[in-house]
Protein backbone atom coordinates (compact mmCIF):
# COMPACT_ATOMS: atom_id res chain seq x y z
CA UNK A 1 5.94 8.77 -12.56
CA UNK A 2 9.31 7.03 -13.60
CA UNK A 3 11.16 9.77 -11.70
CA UNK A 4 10.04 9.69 -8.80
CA UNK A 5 9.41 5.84 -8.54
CA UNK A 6 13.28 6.23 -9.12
CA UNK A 7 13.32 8.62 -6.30
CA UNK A 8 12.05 6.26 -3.82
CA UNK A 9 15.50 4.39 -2.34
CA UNK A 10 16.72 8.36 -1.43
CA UNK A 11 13.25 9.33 0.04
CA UNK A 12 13.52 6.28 2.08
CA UNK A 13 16.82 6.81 3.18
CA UNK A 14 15.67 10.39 4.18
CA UNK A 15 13.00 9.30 5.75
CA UNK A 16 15.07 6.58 8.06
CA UNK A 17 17.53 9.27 8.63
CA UNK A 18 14.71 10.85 10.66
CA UNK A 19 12.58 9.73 14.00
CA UNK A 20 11.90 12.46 16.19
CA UNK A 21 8.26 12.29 15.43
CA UNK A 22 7.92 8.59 14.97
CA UNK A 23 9.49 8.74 18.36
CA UNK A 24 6.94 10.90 19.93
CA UNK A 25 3.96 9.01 18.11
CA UNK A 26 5.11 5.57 19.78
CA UNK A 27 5.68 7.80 23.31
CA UNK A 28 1.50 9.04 22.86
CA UNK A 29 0.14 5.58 21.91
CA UNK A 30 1.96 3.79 24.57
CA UNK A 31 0.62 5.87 26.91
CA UNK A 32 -3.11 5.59 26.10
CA UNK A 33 -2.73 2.05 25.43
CA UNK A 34 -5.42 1.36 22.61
CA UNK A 35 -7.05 -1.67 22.43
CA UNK A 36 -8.78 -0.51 18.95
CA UNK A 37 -7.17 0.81 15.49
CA UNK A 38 -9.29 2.63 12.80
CA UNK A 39 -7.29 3.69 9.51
CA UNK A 40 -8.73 6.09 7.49
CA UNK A 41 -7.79 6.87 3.85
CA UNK A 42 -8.86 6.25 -0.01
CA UNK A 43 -7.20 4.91 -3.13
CA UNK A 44 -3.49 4.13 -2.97
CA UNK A 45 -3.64 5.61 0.77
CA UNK A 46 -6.73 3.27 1.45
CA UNK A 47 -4.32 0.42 0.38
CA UNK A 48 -1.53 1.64 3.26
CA UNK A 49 -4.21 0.51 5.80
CA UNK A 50 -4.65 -2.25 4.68
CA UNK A 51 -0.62 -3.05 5.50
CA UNK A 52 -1.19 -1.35 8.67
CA UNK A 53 -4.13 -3.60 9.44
CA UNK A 54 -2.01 -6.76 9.30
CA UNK A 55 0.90 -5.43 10.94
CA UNK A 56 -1.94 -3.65 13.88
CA UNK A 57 -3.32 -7.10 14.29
CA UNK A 58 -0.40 -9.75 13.91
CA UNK A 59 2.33 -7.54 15.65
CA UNK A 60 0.50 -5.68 18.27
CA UNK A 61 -2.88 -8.18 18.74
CA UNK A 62 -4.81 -4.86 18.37
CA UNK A 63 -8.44 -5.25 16.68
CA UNK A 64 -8.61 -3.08 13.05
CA UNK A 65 -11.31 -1.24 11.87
CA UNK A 66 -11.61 0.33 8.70
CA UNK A 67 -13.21 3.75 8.84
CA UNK A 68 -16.34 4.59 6.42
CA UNK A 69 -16.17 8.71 5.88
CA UNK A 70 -19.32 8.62 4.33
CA UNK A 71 -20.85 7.79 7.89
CA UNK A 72 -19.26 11.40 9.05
CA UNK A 73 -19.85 13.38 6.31
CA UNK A 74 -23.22 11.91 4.59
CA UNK A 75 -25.25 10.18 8.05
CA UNK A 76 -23.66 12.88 10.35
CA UNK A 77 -22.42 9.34 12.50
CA UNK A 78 -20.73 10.19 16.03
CA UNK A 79 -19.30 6.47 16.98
CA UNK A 80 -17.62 6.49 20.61
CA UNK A 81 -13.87 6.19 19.86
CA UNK A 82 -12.71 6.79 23.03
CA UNK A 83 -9.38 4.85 23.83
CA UNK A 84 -9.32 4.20 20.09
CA UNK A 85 -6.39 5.12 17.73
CA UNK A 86 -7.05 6.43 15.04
CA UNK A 87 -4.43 6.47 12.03
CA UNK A 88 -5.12 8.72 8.60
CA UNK A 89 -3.00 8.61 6.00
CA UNK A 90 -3.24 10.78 2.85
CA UNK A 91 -0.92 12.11 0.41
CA UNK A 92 -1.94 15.57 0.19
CA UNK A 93 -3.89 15.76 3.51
CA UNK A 94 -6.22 18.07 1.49
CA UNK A 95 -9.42 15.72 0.53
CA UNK A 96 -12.74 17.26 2.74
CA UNK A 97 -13.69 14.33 3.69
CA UNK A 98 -10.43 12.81 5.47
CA UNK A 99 -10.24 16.34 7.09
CA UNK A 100 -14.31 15.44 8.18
CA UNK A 101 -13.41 11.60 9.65
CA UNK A 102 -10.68 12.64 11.43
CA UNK A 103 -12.33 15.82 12.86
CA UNK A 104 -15.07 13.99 14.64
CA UNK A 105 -12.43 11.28 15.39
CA UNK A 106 -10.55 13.48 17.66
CA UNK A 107 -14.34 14.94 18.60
CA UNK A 108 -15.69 11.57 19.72
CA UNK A 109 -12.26 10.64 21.94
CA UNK A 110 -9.34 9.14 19.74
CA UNK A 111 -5.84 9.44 19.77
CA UNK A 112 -5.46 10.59 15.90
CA UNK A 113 -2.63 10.40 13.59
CA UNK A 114 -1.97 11.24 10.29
CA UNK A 115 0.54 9.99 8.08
CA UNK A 116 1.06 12.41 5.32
CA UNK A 117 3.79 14.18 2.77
CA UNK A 118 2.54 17.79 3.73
CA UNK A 119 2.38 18.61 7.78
CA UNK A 120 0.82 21.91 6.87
CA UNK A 121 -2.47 20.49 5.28
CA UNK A 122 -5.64 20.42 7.26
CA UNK A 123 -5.51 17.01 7.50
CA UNK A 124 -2.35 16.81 9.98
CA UNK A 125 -3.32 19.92 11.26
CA UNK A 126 -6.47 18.37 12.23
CA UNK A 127 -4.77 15.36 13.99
CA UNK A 128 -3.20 15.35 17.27
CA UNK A 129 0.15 13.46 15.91
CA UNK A 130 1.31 13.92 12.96
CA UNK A 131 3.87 11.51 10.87
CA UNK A 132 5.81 13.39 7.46
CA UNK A 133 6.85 10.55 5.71
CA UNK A 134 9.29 12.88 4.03
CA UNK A 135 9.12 12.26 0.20
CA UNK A 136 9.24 15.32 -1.07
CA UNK A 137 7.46 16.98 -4.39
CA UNK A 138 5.01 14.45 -6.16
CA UNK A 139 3.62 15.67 -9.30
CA UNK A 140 2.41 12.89 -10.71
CA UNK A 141 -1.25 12.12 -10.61
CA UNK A 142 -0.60 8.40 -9.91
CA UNK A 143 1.20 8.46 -7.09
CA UNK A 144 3.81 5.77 -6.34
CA UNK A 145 6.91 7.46 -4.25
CA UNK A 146 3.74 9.02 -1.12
CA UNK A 147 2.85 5.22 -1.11
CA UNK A 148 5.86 3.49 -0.77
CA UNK A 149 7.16 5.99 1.74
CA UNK A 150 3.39 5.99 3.70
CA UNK A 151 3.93 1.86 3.79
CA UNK A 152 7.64 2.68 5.60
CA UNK A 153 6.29 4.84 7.83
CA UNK A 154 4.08 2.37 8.87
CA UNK A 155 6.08 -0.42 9.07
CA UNK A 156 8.72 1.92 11.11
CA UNK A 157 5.42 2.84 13.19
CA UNK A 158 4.72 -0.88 14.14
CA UNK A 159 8.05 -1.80 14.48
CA UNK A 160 9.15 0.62 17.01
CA UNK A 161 5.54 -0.08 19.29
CA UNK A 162 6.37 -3.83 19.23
CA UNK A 163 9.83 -3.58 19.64
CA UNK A 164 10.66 -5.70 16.75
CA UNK A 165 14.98 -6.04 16.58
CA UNK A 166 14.30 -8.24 13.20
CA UNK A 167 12.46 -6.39 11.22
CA UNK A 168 14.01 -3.04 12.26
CA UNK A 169 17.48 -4.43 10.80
CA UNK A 170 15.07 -5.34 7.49
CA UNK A 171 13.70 -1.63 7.33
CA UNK A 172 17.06 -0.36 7.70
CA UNK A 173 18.08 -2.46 4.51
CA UNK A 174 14.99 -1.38 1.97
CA UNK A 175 17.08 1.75 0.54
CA UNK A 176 19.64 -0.42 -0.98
CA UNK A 177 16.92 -2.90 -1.61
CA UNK A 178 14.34 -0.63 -3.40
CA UNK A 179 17.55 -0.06 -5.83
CA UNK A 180 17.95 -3.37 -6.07
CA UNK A 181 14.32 -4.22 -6.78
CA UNK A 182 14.26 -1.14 -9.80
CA UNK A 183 16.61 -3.11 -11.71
CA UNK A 184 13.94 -6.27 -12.25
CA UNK A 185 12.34 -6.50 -15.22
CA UNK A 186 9.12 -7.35 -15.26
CA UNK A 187 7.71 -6.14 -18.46
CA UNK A 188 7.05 -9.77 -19.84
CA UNK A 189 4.04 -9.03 -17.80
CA UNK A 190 2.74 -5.69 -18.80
CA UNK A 191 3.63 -7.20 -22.56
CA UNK A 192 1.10 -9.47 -21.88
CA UNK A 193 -1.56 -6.72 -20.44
CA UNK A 194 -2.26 -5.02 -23.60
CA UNK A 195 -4.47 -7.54 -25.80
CA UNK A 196 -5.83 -8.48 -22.30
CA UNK A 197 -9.78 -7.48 -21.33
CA UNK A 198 -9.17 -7.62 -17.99
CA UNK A 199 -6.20 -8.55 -15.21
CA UNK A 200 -5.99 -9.69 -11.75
CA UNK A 201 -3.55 -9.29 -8.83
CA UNK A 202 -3.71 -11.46 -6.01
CA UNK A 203 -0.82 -12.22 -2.89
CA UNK A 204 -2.13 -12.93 0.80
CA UNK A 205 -1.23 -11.55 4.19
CA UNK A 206 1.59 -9.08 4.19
CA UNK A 207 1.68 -8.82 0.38
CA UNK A 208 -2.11 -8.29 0.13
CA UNK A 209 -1.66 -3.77 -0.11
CA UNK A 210 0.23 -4.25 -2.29
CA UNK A 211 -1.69 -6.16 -4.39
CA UNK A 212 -4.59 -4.02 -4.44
CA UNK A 213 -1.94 -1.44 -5.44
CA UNK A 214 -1.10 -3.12 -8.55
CA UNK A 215 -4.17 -3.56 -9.28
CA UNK A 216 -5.50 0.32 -9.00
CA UNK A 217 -2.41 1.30 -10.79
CA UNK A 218 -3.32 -0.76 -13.73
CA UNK A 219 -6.48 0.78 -14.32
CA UNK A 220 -5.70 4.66 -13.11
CA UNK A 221 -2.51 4.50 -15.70
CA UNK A 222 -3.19 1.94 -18.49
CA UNK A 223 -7.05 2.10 -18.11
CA UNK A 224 -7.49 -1.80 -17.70
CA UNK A 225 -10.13 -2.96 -15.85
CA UNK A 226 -8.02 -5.13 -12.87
CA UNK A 227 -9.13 -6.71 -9.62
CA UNK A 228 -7.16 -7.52 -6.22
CA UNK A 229 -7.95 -10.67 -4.63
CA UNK A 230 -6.81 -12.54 -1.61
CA UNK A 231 -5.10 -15.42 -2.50
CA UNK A 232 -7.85 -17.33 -0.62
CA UNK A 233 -10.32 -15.50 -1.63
CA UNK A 234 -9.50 -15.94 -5.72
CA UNK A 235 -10.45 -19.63 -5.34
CA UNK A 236 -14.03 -18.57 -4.22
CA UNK A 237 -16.07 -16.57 -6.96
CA UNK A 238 -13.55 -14.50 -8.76
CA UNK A 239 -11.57 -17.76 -9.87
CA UNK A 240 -14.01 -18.09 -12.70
CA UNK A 241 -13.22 -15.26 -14.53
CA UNK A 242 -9.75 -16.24 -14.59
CA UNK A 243 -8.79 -17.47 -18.14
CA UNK A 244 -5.98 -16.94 -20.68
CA UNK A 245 -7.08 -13.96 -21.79
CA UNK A 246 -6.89 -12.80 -17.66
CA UNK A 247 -3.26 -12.19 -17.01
CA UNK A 248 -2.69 -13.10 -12.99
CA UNK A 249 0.24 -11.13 -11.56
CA UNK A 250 1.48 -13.15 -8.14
CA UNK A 251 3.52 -11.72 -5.46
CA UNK A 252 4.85 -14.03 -3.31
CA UNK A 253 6.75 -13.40 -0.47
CA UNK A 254 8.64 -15.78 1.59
CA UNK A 255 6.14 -15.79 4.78
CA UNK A 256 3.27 -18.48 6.35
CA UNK A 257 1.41 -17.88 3.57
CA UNK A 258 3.53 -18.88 0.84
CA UNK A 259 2.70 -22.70 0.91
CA UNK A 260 -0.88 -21.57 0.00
CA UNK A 261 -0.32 -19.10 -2.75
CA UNK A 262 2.23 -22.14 -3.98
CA UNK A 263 -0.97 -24.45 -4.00
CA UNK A 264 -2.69 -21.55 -5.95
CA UNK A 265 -0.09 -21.18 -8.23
CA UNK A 266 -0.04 -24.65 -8.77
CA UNK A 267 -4.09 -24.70 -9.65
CA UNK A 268 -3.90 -21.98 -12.04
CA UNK A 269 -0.95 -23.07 -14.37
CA UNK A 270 -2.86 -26.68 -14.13
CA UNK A 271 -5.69 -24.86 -15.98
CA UNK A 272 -3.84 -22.78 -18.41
CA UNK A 273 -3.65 -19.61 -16.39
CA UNK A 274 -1.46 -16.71 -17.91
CA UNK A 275 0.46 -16.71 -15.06
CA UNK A 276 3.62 -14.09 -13.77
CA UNK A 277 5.15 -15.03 -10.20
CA UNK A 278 7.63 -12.73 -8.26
CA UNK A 279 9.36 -14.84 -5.60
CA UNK A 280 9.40 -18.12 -4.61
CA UNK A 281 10.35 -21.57 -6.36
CA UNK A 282 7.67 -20.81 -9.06
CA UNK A 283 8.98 -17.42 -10.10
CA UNK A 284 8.35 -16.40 -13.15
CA UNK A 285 9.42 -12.53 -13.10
CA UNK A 286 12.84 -11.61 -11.94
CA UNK A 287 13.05 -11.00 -8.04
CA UNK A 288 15.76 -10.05 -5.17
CA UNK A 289 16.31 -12.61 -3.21
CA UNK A 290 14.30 -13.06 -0.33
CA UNK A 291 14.06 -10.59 3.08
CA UNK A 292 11.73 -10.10 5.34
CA UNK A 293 7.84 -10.49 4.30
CA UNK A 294 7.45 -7.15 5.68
CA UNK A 295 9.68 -5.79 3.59
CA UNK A 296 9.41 -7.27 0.63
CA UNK A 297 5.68 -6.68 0.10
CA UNK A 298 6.32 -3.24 -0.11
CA UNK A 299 9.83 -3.56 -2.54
CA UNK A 300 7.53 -5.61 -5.15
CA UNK A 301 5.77 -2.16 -5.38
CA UNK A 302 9.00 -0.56 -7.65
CA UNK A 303 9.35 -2.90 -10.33
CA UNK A 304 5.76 -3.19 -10.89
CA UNK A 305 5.94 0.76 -10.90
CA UNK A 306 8.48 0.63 -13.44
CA UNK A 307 6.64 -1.81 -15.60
CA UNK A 308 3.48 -0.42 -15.56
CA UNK A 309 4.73 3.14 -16.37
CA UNK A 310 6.86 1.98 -19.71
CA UNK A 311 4.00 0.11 -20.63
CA UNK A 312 2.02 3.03 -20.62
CA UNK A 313 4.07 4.98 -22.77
CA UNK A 314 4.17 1.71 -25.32
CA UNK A 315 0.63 2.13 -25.51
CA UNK A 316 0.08 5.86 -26.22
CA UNK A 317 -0.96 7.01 -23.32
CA UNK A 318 0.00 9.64 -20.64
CA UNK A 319 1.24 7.92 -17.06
CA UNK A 320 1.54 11.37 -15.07
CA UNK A 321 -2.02 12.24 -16.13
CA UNK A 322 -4.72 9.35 -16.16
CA UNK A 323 -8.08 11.28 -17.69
CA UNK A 324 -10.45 12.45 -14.77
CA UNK A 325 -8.40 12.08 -12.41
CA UNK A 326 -6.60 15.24 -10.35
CA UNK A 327 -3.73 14.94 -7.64
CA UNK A 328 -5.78 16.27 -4.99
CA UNK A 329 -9.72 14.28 -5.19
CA UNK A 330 -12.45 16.36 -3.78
CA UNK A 331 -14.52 13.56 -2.21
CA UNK A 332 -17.22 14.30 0.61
């Protein structure tokens, strides 16, 4: 896991290097012209649609839907998806029931598209269009250099259909920037993780996949029980359970959300929160300075990489292999 999380700034510059098929996907879609995205994937994949969801709907104006495999693979479902886009996006491109969604994707009339590390799985070779994200090997069970380099092939994805000049000048700076952002410490906050019963993650908008990230991370490789939130959506129910003992990891990037997930900031220290910022005037964890939103909710991924894999070692346990847990998950 620390390798290749150190490996991502030279997978991304790889990947950059490269745009014959991103090229080709933005020539397909443009000529179907979808009105309608579904993403399809689970775990750290499942939080690379949730990126693509803002970026679908705030870039483009396209509607999102999250895709439910069970509805293929356990109710036999056939939803009419034609003029739809569908987008899959898997690691491996090996789990059954990814290969079953976007199967009866392309069956029921969608333009589908997998974002993926191996073209030769039967994932990709299942979807019409196919997107390598180029990060080479990955051995370790919790993935973090297939993630980062899914969310950049994403971003280049959404970019190039909305012919975005600003943020494609920001894309081409995240190599030197993921360097930049392995070199921040944030282990004050994984320190703080290991007497804790619980922990929560929470960021808004752009910075909301990665978020959930974090949050999976924490309990696939330190086996803490952690929760995601909306930064809205904290300060309904789940902003109970928030207490000392509840470490609250914020990443806040420099968007028009960051006067609200200030005003939550604000609340939570109020009431004695065990609070750890990245970004912003209320930083508490070293951060870059600021870049684009974009961009930087995906950088905040490394150092929280970093942290969470020394911590793991601190505490005895194995980062590369979390207990019942394989590379490739056999879901249906």
């Amino acid at each position: 896991m620390a390798r290749e999380t150190a490996e991502i700034p030279a997978a991304a510059q790889r990947q950059l290097a490269r745009s014959e098929a991103l090229q080709h996907a933005v020539q397909r879609i443009r000529a179907l012209a979808p009105r309608v995205m579904v993403f399809c994937g689970r775990g750290s994949s499942g939080q690379v649609g949730v990126l693509l969801r803002y970026l679908f709907e705030a870039r483009l104006g396209m509607l999102v839907a999250a895709a439910a495999p069970s509805l293929v693979t356990a109710y036999d479902a056939r939803p009419d998806m034609r003029g739809a886009l569908f987008i899959v996006i898997s690691q491996s491109g090996r789990s059954p029931d990814l290969l079953a969604a976007t199967t009866r994707a392309r069956q029921s009339g969608a333009l589908t598209l997998a974002i993926v590390n191996d073209a030769s799985a039967p994932v990709p070779q299942a979807a019409e269009i196919v997107l390598p994200i180029e990060a080479g090997p990955e051995r370790s069970v919790a993935a973090t250099k297939s993630v980062v380099l899914s969310l950049l092939m994403g971003a280049r994805l959404v970019t190039t259909l909305a012919d975005d000049l600003n943020l494609a000048d920001a894309i081409s700076r995240l190599p030197a920037r993921f360097a930049a952002a392995l070199a921040c410490d944030w282990s004050p906050w994984t320190d703080a993780l290991a007497a804790a019963p619980a922990a929560f993650v929470t960021a808004r908008g752009y910075a909301l996949a990665a978020a959930r990230e974090i949050a999976l991370k924490l309990t696939e490789v330190l086996r803490l029980p952690s929760l995601a939130y909306s930064a809205a959506e904290l300060r309904h129910g789940p902003r109970a359970a928030v207490t000392a003992k509840t470490p609250v990891l914020v990443l806040r990037p420099d968007d028009e959300t960051a006067a609200s997930v200030d005003e939550l900031v604000c609340d939570l220290r109020g009431s004695g929160a065990n609070l750890f910022v990245a970004g912003g005037a209320h930083a508490t964890l070293p951060w870059i300075c600021a870049d684009h939103p974009v961009c930087d909710s995906i950088a905040m991924l490394l150092p929280a990489y970093r942290a969470i894999e020394s911590a793991a070692h601190r505490l005895g346990l194995d980062p590369d292999h979390p207990p019942h847990l394989a590379k490739v998950t056999q879901t249906l």
